[in-house]
Structures are given as C-alpha cells and as structure tokens.
N, C-alpha and C. Protein backbone atom coordinates (compact mmCIF):
# COMPACT_ATOMS: atom_id res chain seq x y z
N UNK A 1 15.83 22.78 19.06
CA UNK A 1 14.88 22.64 17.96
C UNK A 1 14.30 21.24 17.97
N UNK A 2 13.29 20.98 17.49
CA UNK A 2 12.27 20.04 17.98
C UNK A 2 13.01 18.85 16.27
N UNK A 3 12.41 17.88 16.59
CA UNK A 3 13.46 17.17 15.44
C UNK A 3 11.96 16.55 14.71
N UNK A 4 11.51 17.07 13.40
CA UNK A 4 10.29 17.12 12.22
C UNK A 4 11.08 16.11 11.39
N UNK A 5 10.09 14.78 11.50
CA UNK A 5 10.48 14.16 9.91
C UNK A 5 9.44 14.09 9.06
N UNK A 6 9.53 14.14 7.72
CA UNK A 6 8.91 13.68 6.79
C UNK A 6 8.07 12.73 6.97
N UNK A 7 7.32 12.89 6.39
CA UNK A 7 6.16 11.91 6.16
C UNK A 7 6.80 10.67 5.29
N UNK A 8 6.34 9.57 5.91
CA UNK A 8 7.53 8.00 4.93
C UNK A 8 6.32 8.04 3.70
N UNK A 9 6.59 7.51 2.68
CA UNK A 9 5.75 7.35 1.54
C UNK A 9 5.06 6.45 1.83
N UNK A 10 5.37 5.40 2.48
CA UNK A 10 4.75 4.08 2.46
C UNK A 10 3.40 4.45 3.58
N UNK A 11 4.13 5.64 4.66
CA UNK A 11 3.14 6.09 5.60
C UNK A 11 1.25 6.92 5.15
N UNK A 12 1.68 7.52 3.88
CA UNK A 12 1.12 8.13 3.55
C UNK A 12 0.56 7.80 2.52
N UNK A 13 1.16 6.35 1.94
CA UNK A 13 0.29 5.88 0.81
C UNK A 13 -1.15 4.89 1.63
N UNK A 14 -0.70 4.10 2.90
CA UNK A 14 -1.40 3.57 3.88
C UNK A 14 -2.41 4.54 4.21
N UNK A 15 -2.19 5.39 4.98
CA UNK A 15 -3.47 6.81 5.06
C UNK A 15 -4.14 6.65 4.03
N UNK A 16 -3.83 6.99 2.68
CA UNK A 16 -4.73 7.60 1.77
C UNK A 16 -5.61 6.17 1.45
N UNK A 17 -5.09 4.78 1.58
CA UNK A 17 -5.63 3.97 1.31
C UNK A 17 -6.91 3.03 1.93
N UNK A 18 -5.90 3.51 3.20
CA UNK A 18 -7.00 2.92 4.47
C UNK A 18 -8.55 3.88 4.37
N UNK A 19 -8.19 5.07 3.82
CA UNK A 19 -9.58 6.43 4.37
C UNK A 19 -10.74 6.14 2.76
N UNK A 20 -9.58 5.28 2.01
CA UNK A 20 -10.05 5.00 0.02
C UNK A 20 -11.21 4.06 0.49
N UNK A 21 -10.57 3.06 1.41
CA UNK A 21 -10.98 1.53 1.56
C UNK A 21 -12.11 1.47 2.31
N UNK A 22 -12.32 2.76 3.71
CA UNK A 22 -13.25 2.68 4.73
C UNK A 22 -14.87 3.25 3.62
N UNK A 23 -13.94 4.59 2.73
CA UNK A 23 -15.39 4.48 1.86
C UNK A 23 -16.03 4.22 1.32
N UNK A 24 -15.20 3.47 0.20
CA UNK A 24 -15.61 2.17 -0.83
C UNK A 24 -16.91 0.96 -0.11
N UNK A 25 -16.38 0.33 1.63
CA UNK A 25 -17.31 0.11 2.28
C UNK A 25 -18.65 0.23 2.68
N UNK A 26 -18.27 1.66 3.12
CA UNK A 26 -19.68 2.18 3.40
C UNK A 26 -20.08 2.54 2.48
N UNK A 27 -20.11 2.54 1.31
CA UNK A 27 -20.69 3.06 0.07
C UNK A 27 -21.50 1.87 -0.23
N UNK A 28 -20.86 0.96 -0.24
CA UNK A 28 -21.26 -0.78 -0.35
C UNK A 28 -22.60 -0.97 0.49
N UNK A 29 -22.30 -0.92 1.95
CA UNK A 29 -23.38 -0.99 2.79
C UNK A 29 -24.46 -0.02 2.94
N UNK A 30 -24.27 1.22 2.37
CA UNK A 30 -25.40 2.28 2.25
C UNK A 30 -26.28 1.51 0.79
N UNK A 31 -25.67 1.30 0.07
CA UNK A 31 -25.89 0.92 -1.67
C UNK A 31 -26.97 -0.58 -1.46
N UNK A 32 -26.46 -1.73 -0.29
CA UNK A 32 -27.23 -2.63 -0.16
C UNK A 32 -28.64 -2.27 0.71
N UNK A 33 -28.41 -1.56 1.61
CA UNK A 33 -29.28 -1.20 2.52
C UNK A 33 -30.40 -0.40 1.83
N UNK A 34 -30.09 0.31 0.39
CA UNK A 34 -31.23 1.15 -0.36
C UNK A 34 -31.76 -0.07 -0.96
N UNK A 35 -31.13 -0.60 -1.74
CA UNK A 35 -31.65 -1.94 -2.09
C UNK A 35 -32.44 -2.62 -1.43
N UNK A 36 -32.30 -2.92 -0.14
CA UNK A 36 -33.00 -3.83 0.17
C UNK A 36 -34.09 -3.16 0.80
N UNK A 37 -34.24 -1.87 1.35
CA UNK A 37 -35.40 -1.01 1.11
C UNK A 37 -36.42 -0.83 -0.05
N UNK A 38 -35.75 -0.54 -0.97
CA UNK A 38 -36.79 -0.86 -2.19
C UNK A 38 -36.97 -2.18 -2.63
N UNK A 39 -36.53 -3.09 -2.21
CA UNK A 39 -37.17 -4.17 -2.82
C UNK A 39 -38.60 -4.40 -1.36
N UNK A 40 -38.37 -4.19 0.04
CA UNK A 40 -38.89 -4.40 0.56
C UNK A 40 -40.26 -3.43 0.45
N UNK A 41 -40.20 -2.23 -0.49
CA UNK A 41 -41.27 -1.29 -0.72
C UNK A 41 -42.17 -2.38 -1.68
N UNK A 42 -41.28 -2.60 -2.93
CA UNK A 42 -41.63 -3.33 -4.10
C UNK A 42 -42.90 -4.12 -3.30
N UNK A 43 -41.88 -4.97 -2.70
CA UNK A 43 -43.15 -6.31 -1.79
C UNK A 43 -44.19 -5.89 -1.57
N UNK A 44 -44.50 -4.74 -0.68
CA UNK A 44 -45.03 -4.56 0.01
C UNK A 44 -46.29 -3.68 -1.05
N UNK A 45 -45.85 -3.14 -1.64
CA UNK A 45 -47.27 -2.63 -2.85
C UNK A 45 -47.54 -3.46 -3.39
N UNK A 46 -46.72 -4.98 -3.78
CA UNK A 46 -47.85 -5.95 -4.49
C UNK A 46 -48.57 -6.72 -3.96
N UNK A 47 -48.29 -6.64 -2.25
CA UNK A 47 -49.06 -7.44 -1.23
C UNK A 47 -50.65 -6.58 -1.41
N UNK A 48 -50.20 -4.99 -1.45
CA UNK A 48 -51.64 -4.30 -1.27
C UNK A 48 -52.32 -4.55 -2.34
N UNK A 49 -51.48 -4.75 -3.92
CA UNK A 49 -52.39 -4.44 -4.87
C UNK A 49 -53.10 -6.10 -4.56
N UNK A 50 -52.50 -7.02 -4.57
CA UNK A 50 -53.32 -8.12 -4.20
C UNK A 50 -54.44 -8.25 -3.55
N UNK A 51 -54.09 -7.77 -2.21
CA UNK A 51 -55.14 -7.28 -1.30
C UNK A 51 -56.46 -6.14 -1.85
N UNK A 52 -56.18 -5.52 -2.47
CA UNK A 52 -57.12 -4.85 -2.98
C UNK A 52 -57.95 -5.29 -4.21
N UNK A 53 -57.31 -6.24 -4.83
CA UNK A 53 -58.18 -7.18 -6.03
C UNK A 53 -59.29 -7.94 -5.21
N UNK A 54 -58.50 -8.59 -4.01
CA UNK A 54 -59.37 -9.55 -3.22
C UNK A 54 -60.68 -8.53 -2.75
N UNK A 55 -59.97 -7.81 -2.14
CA UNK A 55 -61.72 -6.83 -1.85
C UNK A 55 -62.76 -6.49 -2.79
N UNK A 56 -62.19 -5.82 -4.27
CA UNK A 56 -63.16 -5.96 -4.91
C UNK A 56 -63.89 -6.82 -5.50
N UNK A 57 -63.10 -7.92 -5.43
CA UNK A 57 -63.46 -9.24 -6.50
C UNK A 57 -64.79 -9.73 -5.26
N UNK A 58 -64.48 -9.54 -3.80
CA UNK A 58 -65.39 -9.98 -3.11
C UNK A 58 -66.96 -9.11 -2.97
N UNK A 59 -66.74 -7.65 -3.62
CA UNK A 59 -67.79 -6.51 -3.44
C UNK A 59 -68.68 -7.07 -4.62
C-alpha cells in the first residue's frame, strides 16, 4: 500500500495564501493599468477639444 499523508496545515494555509496574494496583485496591476488608460483618454479629448477651439476661433 502506497503510504498517503495528510495535507500539513501550515502546507495548505501557504497554498491558499500564496493563490490570495498572486490575485490581490494582479487585481492591483489590471486596476492601475485601467487607470492609467483613462486618464490617458481624459488627455487626449482635451487636447482635441483645444484643438478644435483653435480651428474655429481661426474660421
């Protein structure tokens, strides 16, 4: 018979913590990365609306 031990607690509190910890991460880095997408949208429509005052102000 093949010799099965238990899972150690300490083994299995590590697992659950390490897989807690890797998501918490990437949650972090998905969460900054939207951020810094919309702020880079933000920019970028007040560059146009600028740009588009200048054209008419020049018509």
């Amino acid at each position: 018979m093949s010799d099965i031990k238990a899972w150690d607690p300490y083994g299995f509190l590590i697992l659950a913590l390490t897989s807690w910890f890797l998501s918490a991460v990437l949650s972090w880095k998905l969460a900054n990365m939207i951020e810094a997408r919309e702020k880079e949208q933000k920019r970028k429509q007040k560059c146009q609306k600028i740009l588009q005052k200048l054209n008419d102000y020049k018509r």
